[in-house]
Protein backbone atom coordinates (compact mmCIF):
# COMPACT_ATOMS: atom_id res chain seq x y z
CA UNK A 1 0.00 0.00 0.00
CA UNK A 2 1.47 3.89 -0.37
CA UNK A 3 0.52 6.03 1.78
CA UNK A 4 -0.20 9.94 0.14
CA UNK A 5 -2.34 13.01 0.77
CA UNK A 6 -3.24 15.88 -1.82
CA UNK A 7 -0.83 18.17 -3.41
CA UNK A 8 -2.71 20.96 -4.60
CA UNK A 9 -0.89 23.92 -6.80
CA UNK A 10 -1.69 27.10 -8.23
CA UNK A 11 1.76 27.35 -10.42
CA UNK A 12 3.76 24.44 -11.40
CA UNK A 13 6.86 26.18 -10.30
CA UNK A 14 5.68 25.40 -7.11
CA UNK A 15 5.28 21.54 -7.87
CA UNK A 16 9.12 20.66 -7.02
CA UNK A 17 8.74 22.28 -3.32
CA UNK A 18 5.66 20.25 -2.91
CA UNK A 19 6.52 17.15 -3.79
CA UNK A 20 10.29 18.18 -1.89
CA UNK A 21 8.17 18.41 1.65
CA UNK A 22 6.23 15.44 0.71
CA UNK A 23 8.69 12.95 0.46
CA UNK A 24 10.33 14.76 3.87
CA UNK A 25 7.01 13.66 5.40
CA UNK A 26 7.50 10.15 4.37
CA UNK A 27 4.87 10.26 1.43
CA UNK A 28 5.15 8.23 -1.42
CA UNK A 29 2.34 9.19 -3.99
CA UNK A 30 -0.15 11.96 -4.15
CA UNK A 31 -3.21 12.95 -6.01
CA UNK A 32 -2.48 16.02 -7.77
CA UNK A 33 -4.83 19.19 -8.02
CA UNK A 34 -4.04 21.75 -10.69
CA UNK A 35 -6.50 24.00 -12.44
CA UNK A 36 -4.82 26.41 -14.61
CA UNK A 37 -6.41 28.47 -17.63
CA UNK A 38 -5.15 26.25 -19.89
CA UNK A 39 -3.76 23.19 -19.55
CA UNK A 40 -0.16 22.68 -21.40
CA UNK A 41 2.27 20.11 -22.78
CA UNK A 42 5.54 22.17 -21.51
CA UNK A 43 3.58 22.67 -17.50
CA UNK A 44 2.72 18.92 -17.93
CA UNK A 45 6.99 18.15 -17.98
CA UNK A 46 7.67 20.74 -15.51
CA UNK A 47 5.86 18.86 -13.19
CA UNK A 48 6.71 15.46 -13.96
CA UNK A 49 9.85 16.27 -13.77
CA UNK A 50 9.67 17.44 -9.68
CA UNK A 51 7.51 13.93 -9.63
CA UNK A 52 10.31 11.98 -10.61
CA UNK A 53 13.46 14.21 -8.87
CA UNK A 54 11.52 13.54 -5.25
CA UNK A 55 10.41 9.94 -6.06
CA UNK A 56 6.49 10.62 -5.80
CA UNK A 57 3.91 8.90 -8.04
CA UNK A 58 1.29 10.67 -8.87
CA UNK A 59 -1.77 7.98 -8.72
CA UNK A 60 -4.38 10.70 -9.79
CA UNK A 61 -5.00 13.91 -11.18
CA UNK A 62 -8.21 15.52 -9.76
CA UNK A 63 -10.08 17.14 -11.74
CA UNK A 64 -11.98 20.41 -10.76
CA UNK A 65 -13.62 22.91 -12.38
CA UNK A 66 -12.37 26.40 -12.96
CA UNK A 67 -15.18 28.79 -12.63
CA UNK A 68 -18.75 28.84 -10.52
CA UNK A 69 -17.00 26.66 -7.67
CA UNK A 70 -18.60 27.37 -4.05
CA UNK A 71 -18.56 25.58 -1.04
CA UNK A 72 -20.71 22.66 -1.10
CA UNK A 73 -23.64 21.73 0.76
CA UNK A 74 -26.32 19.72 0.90
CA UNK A 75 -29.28 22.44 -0.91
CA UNK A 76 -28.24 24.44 -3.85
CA UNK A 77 -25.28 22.13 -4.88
CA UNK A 78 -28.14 19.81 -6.54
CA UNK A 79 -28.34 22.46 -9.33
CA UNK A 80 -24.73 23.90 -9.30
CA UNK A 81 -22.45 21.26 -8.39
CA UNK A 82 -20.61 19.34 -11.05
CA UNK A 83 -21.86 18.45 -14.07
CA UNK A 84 -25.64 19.51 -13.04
CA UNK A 85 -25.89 22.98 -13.68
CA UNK A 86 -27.19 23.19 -17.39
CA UNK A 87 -25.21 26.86 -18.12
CA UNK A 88 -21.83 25.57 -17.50
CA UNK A 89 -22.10 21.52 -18.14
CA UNK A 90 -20.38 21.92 -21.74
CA UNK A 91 -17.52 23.80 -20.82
CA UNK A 92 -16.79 22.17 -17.40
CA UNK A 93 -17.09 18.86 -19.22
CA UNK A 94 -14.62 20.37 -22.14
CA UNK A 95 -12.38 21.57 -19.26
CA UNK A 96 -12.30 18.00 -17.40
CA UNK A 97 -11.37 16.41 -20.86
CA UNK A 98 -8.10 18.35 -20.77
CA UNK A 99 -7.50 18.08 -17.74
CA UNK A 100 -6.94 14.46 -18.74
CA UNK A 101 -4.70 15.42 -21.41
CA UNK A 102 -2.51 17.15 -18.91
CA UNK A 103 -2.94 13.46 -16.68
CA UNK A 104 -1.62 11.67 -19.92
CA UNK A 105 1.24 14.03 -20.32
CA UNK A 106 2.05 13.03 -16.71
CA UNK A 107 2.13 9.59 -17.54
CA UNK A 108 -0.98 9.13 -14.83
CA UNK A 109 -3.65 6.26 -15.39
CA UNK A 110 -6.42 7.98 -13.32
CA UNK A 111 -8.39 11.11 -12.99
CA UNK A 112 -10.80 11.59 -10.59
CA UNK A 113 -14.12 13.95 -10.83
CA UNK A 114 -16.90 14.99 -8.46
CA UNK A 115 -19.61 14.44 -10.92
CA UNK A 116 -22.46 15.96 -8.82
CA UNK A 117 -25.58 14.65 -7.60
CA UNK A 118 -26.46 11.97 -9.46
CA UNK A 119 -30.59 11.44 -9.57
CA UNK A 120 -32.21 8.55 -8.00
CA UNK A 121 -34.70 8.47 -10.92
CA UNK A 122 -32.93 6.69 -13.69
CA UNK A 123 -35.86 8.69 -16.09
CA UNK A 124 -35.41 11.97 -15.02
CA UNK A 125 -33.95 14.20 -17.81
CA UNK A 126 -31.07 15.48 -15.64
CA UNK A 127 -30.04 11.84 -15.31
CA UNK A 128 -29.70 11.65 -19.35
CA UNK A 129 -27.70 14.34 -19.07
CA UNK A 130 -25.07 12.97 -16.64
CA UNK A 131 -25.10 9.97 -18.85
CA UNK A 132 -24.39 11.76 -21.45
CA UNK A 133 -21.73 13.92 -19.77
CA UNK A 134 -20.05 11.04 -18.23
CA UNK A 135 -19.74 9.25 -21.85
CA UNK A 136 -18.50 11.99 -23.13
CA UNK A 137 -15.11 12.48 -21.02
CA UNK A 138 -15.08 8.38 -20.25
CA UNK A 139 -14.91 7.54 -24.42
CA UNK A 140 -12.21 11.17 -24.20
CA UNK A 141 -10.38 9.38 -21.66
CA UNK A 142 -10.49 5.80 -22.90
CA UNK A 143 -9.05 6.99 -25.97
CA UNK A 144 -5.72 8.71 -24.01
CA UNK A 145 -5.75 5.04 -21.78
CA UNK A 146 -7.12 6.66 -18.61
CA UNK A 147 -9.38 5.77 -16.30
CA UNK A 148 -12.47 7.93 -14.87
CA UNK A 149 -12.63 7.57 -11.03
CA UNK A 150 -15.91 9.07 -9.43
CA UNK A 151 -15.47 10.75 -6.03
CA UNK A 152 -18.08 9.51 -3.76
CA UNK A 153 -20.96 11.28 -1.58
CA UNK A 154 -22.90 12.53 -3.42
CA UNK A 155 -25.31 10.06 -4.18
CA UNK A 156 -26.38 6.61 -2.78
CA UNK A 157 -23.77 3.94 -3.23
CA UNK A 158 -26.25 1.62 -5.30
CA UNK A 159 -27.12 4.95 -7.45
CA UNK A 160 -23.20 5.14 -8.34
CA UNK A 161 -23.01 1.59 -9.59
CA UNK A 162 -25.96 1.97 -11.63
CA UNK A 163 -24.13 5.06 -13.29
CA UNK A 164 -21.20 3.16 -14.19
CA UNK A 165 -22.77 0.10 -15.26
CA UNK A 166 -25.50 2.61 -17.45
CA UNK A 167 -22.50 4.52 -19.31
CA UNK A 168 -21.14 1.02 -20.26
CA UNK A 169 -17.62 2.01 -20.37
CA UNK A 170 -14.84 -0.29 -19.02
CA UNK A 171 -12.39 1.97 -17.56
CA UNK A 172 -14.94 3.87 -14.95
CA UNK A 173 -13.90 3.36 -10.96
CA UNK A 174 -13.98 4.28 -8.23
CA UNK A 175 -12.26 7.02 -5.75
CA UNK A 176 -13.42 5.75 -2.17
CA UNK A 177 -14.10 8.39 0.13
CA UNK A 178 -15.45 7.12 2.88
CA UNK A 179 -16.04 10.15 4.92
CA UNK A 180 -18.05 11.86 2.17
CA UNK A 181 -20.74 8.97 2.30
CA UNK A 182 -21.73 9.80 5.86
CA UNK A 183 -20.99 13.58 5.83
CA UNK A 184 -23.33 13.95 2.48
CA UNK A 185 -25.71 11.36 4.63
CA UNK A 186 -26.41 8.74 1.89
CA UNK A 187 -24.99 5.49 2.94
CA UNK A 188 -22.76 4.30 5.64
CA UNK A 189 -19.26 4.16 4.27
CA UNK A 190 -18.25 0.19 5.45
CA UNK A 191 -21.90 -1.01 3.75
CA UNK A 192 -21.04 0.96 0.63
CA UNK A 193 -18.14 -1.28 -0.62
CA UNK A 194 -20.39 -4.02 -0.46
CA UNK A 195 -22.40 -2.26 -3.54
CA UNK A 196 -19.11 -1.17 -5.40
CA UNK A 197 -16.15 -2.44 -3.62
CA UNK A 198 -15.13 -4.14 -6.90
CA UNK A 199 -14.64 -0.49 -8.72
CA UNK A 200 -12.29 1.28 -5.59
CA UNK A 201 -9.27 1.97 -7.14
CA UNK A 202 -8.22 4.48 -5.05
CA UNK A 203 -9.15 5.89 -1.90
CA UNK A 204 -9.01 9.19 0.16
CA UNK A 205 -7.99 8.77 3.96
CA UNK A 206 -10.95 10.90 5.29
CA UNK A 207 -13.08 11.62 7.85
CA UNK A 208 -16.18 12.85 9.42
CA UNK A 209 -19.61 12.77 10.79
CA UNK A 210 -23.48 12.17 9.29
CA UNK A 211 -25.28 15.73 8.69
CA UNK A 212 -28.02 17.01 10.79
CA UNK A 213 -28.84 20.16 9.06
CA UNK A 214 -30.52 18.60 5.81
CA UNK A 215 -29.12 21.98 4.13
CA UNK A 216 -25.51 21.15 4.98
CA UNK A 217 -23.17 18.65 4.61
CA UNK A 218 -22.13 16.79 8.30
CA UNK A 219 -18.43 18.02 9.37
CA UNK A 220 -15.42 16.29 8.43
CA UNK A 221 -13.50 15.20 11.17
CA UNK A 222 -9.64 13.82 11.84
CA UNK A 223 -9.21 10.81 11.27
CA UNK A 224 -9.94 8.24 13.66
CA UNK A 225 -12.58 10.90 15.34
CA UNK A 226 -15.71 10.49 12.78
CA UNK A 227 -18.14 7.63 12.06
CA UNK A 228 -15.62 5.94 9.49
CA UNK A 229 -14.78 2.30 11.09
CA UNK A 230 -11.56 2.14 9.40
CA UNK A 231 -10.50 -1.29 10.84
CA UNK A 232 -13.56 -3.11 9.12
CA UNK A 233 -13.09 -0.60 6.04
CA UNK A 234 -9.45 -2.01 5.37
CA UNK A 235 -10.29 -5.86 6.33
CA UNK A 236 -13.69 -5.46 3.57
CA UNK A 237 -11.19 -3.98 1.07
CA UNK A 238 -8.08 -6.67 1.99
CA UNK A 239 -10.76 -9.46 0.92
CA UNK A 240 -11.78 -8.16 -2.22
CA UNK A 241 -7.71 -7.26 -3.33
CA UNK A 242 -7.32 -3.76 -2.62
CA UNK A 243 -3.84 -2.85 -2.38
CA UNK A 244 -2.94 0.11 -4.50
CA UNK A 245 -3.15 4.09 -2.62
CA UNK A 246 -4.40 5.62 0.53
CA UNK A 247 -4.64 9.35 -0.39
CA UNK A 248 -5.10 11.26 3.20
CA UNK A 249 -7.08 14.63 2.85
CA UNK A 250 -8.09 16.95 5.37
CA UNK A 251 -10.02 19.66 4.16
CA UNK A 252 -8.73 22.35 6.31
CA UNK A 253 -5.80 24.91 5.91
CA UNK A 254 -3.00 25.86 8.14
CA UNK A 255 -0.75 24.29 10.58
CA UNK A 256 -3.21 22.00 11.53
CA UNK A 257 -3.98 20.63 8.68
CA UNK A 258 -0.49 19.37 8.48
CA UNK A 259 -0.43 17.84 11.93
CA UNK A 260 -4.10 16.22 11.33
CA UNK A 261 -2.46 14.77 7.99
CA UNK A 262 0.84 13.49 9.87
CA UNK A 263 -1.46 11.98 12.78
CA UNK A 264 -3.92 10.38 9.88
CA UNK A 265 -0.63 8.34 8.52
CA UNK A 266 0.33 7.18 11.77
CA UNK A 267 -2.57 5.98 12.18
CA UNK A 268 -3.09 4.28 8.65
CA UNK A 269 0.44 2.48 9.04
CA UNK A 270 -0.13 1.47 12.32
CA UNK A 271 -3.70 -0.19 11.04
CA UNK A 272 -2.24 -1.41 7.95
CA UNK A 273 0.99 -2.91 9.16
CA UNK A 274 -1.70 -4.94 12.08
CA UNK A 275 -3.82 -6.13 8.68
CA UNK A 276 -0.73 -7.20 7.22
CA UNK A 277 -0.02 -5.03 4.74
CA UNK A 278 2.97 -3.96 3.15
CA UNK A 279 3.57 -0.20 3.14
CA UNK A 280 5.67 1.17 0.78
């Protein structure tokens, strides 16, 4: 298993010092955020280049979206998150697809994308249109050799599989986030790799608490402090094969967020090394 958190950057001229304090920390991999104006061939080498200098793989490029981002919650976000809102669907879904160009300069396999909410109603219109959406940058990525991973939360875990298995593609995952499933309050996040436990192929070491505002999202927590059972979340994944990344994100900023990220792999080798994993 390697152990990893997020690097996000606004410049990659600030990718070597990243990746530099990274591997001080004893980090091996990362998922990397980066959402430039453009996306470019020559920013793409700059950065694998600090990759490769520090000895940190890169396991996923996240994907984001450049303009109308907000904080999310658990109201509005049905009609502006992601790929729902109707106004900006085309170009955020034109803006994830080179994203994964930049992710196949890198050399990287995986993206990952918060889709948005996905309907329960298989009929509904907005559900043709994540379809649709969703085929479009899977087929984009497919032809570059990439994979899609969806983030989860924001929908029930069975809803998820049935989006995967609906597009039809073969190289849609998984990106396990086990805290979002309780803090978005649709599942319980040890129950939801029995629906798609098969498709994880990566996961985000995270956090928190079910919501009890039904506007907001519950509060993400440190790890080991929230509802996540991470003993019986490793020994479900260990039995279907897992053994690729543990991405550790904690979603605040500051000095804290580094020690809650240090404590988090502590904690995550001490569990692993009990299950029997190798950590590399």
């Amino acid at each position: 298993m390697k152990l990893g958190t997020l690097v996000r950057i606004t410049n990659v001229n600030q990718a070597e010092e990243k990746f530099a304090n990274l591997r001080q920390h004893g980090f091996s991999s990362c998922q990397l955020v980066y959402k430039p104006d453009v996306y470019t061939k020559e920013d793409a080498d700059i950065v694998r280049a600090a990759a490769d200098k520090h000895n940190i793989e890169i396991s996923a490029q996240f994907c984001g979206y450049k303009k109308g981002a907000r904080p999310y919650d658990n109201y509005y976000n049905y009609r502006i998150a992601g790929l729902n809102i109707e106004a900006s669907r085309a170009e955020r879904v034109d803006y994830t697809v080179e994203a994964a160009r930049f992710a196949s300069w890198l050399g990287v396999e995986d993206i990952v994308i918060h889709a948005g909410y996905v309907p329960n109603n298989p009929f509904e219109q907005e559900y043709v249109n994540m379809l649709t959406s969703i085929h479009i940058i899977g087929s984009e990525c497919k032809r570059m050799g990439l994979n899609v991973l969806f983030e989860t939360g924001m929908e029930a875990p069975i809803i998820l599989l049935r989006l995967i298995q609906d597009v039809g593609l073969d190289n849609l995952y998984v990106n396990y986030d086990p805290a979002n499933i309780f803090t978005y309050g649709y599942g319980n996040a040890m129950d939801a790799l029995q629906v798609f436990g098969k498709y994880v192929r990566n996961i985000h070491g995270k956090d928190g608490v079910l919501p009890t505002d039904p506007r907001q999202i519950g509060k993400e927590m440190p790890v080991g402090q929230g509802m996540v059972d991470f003993p019986k979340v490793f020994e479900i994944l260990k039995g279907l094969g897992y053994d690729r990344f543990v991405t550790i994100e904690r979603e605040i900023t500051g000095e804290q967020q580094l020690k809650d990220i240090l404590m988090a792999k502590a904690y995550f080798e001490e569990l692993l090394t009990k299950l029997g994993y190798t950590i590399e």
